[in-house]
N, C-alpha and C. Protein backbone atom coordinates (compact mmCIF):
# COMPACT_ATOMS: atom_id res chain seq x y z
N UNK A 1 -6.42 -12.33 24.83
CA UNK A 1 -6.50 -12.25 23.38
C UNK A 1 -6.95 -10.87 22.89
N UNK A 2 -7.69 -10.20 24.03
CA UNK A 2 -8.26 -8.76 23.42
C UNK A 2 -7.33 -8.15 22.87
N UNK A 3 -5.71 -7.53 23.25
CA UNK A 3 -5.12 -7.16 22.56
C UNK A 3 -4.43 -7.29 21.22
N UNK A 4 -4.63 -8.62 21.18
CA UNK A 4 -3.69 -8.95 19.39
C UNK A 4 -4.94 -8.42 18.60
N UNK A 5 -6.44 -8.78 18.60
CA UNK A 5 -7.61 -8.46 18.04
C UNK A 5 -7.49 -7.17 17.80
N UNK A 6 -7.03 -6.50 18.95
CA UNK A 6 -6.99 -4.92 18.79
C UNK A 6 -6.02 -4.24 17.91
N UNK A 7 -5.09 -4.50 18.05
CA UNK A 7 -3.23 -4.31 17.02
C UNK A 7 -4.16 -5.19 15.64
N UNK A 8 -4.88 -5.80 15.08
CA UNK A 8 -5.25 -6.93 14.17
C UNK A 8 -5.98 -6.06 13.83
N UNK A 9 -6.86 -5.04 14.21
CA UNK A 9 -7.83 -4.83 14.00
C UNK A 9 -7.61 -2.81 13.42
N UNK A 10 -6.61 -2.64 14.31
CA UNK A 10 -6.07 -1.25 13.80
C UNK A 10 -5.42 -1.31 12.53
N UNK A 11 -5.03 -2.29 12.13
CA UNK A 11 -4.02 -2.76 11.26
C UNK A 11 -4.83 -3.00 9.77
N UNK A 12 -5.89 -3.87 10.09
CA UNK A 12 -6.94 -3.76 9.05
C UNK A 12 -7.50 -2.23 8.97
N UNK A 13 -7.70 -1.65 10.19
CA UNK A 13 -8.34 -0.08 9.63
C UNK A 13 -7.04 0.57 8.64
N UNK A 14 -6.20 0.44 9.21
CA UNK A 14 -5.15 1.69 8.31
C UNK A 14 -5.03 0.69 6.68
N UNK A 15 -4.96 -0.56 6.61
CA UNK A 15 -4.93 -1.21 5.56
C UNK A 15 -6.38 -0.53 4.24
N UNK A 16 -7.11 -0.73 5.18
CA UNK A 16 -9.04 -0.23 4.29
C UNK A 16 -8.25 1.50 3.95
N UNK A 17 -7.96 2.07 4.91
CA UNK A 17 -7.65 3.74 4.54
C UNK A 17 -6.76 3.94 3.71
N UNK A 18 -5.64 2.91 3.58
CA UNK A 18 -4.77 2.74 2.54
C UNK A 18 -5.59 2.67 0.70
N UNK A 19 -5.91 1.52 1.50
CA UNK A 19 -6.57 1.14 -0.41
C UNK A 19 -7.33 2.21 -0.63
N UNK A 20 -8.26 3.29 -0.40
CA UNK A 20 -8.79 4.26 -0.58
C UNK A 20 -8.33 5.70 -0.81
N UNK A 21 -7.19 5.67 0.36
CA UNK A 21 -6.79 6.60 0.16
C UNK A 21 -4.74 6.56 -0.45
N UNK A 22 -4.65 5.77 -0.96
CA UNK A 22 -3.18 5.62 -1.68
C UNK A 22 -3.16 6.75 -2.33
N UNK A 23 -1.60 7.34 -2.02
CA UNK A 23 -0.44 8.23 -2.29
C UNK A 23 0.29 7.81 -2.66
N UNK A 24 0.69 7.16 -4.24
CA UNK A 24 1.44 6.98 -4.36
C UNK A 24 2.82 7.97 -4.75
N UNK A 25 2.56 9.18 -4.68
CA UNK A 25 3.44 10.31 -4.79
C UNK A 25 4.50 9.95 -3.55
N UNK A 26 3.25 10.11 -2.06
CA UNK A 26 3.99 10.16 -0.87
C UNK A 26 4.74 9.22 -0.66
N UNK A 27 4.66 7.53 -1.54
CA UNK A 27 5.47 6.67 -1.27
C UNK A 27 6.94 7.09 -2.17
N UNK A 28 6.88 7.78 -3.19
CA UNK A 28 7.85 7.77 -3.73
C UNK A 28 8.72 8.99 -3.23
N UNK A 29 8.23 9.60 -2.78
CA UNK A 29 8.69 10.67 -1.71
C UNK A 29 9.35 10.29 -1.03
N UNK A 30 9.16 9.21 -0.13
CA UNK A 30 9.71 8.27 1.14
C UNK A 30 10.91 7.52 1.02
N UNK A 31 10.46 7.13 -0.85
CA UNK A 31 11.55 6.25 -1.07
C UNK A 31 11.38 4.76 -0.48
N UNK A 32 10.10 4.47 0.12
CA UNK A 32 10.15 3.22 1.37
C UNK A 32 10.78 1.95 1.00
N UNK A 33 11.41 2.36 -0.21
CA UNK A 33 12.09 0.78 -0.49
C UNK A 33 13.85 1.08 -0.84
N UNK A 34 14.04 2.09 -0.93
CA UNK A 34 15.21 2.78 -1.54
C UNK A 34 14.44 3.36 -2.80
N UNK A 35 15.65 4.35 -3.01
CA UNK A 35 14.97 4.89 -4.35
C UNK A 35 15.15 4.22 -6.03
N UNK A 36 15.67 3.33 -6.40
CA UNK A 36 15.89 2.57 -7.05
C UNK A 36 14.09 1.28 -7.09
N UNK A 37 14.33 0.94 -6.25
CA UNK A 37 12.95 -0.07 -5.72
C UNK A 37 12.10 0.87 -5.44
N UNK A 38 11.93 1.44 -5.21
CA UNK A 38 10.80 2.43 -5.47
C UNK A 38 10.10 3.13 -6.24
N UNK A 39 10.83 3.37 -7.50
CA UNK A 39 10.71 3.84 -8.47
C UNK A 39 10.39 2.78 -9.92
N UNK A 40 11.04 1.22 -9.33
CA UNK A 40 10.30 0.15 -10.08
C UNK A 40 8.84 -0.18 -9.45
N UNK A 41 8.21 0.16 -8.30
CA UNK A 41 7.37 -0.22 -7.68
C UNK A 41 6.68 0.69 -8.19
N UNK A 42 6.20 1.46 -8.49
CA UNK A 42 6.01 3.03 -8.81
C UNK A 42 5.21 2.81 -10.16
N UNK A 43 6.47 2.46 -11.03
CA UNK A 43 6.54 1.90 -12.68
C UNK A 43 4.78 1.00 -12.47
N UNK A 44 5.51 -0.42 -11.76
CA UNK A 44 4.56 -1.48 -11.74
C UNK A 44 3.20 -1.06 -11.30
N UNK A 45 2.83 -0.08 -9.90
CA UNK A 45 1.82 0.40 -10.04
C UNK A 45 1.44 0.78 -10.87
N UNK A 46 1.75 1.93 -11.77
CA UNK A 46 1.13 2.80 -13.08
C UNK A 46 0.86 1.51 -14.01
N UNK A 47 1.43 0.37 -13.90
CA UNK A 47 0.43 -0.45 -14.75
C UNK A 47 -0.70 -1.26 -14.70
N UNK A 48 -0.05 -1.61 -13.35
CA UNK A 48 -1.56 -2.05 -12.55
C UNK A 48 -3.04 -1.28 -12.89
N UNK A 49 -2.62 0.23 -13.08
CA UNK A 49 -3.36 1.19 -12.79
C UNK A 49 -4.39 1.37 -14.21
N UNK A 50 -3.87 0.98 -14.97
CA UNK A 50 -3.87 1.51 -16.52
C UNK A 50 -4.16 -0.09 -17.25
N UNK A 51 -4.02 -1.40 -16.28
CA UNK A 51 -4.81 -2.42 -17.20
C UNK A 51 -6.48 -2.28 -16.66
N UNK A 52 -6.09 -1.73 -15.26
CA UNK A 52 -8.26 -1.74 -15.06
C UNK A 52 -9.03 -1.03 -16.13
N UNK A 53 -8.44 -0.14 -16.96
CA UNK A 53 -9.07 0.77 -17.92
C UNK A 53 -10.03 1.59 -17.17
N UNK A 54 -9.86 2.02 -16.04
CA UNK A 54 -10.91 2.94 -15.49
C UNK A 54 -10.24 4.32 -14.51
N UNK A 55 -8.93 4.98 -15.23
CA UNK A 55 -8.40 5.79 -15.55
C UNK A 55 -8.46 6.62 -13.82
N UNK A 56 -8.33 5.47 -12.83
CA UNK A 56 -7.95 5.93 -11.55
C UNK A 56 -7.43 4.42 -10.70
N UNK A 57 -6.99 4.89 -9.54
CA UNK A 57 -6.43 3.59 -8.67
C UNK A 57 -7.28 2.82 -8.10
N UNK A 58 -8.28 1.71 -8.66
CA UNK A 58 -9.16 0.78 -8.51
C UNK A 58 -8.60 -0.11 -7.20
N UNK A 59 -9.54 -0.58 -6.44
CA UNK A 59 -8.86 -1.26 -5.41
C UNK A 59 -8.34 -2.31 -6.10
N UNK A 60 -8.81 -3.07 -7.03
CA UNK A 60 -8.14 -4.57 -7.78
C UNK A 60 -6.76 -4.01 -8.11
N UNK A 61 -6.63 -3.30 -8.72
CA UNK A 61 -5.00 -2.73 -9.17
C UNK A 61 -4.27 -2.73 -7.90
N UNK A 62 -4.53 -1.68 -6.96
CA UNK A 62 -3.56 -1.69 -5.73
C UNK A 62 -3.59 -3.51 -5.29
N UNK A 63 -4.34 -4.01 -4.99
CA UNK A 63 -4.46 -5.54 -4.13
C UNK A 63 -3.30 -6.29 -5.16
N UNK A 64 -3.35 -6.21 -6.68
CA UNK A 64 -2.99 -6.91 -7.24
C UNK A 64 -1.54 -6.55 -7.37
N UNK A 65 -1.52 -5.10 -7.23
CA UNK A 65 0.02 -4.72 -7.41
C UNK A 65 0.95 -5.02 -5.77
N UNK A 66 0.34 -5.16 -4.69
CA UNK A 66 0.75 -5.47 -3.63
C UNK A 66 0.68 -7.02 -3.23
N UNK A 67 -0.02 -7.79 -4.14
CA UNK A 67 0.44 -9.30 -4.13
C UNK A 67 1.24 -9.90 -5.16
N UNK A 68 2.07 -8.84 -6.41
CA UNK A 68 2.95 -9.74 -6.45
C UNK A 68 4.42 -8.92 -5.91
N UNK A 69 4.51 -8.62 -4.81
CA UNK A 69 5.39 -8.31 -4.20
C UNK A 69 5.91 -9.47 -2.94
N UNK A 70 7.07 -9.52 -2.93
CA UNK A 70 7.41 -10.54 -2.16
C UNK A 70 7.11 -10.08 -0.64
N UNK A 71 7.05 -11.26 -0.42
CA UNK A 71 6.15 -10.55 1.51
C UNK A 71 7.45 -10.27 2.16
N UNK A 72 8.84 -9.39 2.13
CA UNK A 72 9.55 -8.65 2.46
C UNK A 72 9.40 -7.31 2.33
N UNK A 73 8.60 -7.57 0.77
CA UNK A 73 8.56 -5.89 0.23
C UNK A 73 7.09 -5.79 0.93
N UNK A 74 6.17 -6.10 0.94
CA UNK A 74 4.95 -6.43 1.65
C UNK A 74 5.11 -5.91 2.88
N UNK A 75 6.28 -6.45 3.44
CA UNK A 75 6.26 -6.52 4.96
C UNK A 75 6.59 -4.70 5.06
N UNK A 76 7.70 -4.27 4.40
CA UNK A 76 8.18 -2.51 4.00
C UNK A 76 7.02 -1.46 3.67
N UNK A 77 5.89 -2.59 2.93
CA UNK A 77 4.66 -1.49 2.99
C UNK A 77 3.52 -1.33 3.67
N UNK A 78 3.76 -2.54 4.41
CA UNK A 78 2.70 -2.65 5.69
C UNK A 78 3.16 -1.64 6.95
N UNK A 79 4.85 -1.63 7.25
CA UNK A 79 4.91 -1.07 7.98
C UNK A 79 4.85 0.69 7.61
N UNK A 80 4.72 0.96 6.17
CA UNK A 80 4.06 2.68 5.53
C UNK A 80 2.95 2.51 6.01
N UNK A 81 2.42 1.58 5.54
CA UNK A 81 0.47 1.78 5.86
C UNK A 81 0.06 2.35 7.08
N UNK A 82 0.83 1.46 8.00
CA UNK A 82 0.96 1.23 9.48
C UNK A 82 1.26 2.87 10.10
N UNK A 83 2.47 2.88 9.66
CA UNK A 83 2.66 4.56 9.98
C UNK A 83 1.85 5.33 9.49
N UNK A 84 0.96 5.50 8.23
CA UNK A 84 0.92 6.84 7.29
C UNK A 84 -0.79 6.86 7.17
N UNK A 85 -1.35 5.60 7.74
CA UNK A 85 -2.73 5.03 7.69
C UNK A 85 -3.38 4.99 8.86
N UNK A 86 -2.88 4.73 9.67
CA UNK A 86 -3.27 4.68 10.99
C UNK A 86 -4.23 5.67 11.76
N UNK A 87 -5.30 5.16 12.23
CA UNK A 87 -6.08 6.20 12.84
C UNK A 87 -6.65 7.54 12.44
N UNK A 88 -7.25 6.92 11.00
CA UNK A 88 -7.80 8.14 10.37
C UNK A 88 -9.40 7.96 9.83
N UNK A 89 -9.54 7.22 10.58
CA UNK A 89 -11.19 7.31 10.05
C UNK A 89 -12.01 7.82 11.23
C-alpha cells in the first residue's frame, strides 16, 4: 500500500501548491482544455474571483471554480496540477 499513499500523497502536495500558487495566465497559455474551453474557464474563474470581494484568488474561489467543472475537465486539470505543481515545496 506504501506506494498508492505515496502517488496520493504527491498529488495532494502539488494540489495545496496549486491553490496557492495558481497561474491562471500559464493555464491559458497552455490552452489545457483547447483554446475555446479555456478561455470560458478563464471567464468563469475571473468570476469566481470577483464574487469573494477580496480583490485576489481566495482559495474558496479556485475550490469553487474547480467543482463546478465536470470531473473530465477536473480530470484535464489535475493532470496540469500534476505536471506544473509537482515537487515544489
Amino acid at each position: 500500500m506504501q506506494p498508492l499513499f505515496d502517488h496520493s500523497f504527491k498529488v495532494f502536495q502539488a494540489y495545496q501548491h496549486f491553490l496557492y500558487y495558481i497561474d491562471i495566465q500559464d493555464i491559458k497559455d497552455k490552452e489545457i482544455w483547447g483554446a475555446h474551453l479555456t478561455a470560458h474557464f478563464a471567464e468563469k474563474f475571473s468570476g469566481f474571483v470577483a464574487r469573494t470581494d477580496k480583490g485576489y484568488a481566495a482559495i474558496e474561489a479556485i475550490v469553487n471554480w474547480i467543482q463546478e467543472m465536470t470531473p473530465d475537465n477536473q480530470e484535464i486539470l489535475l493532470e496540469y496540477i500534476i505536471e506544473n505543481h509537482s515537487n515544489k515545496w
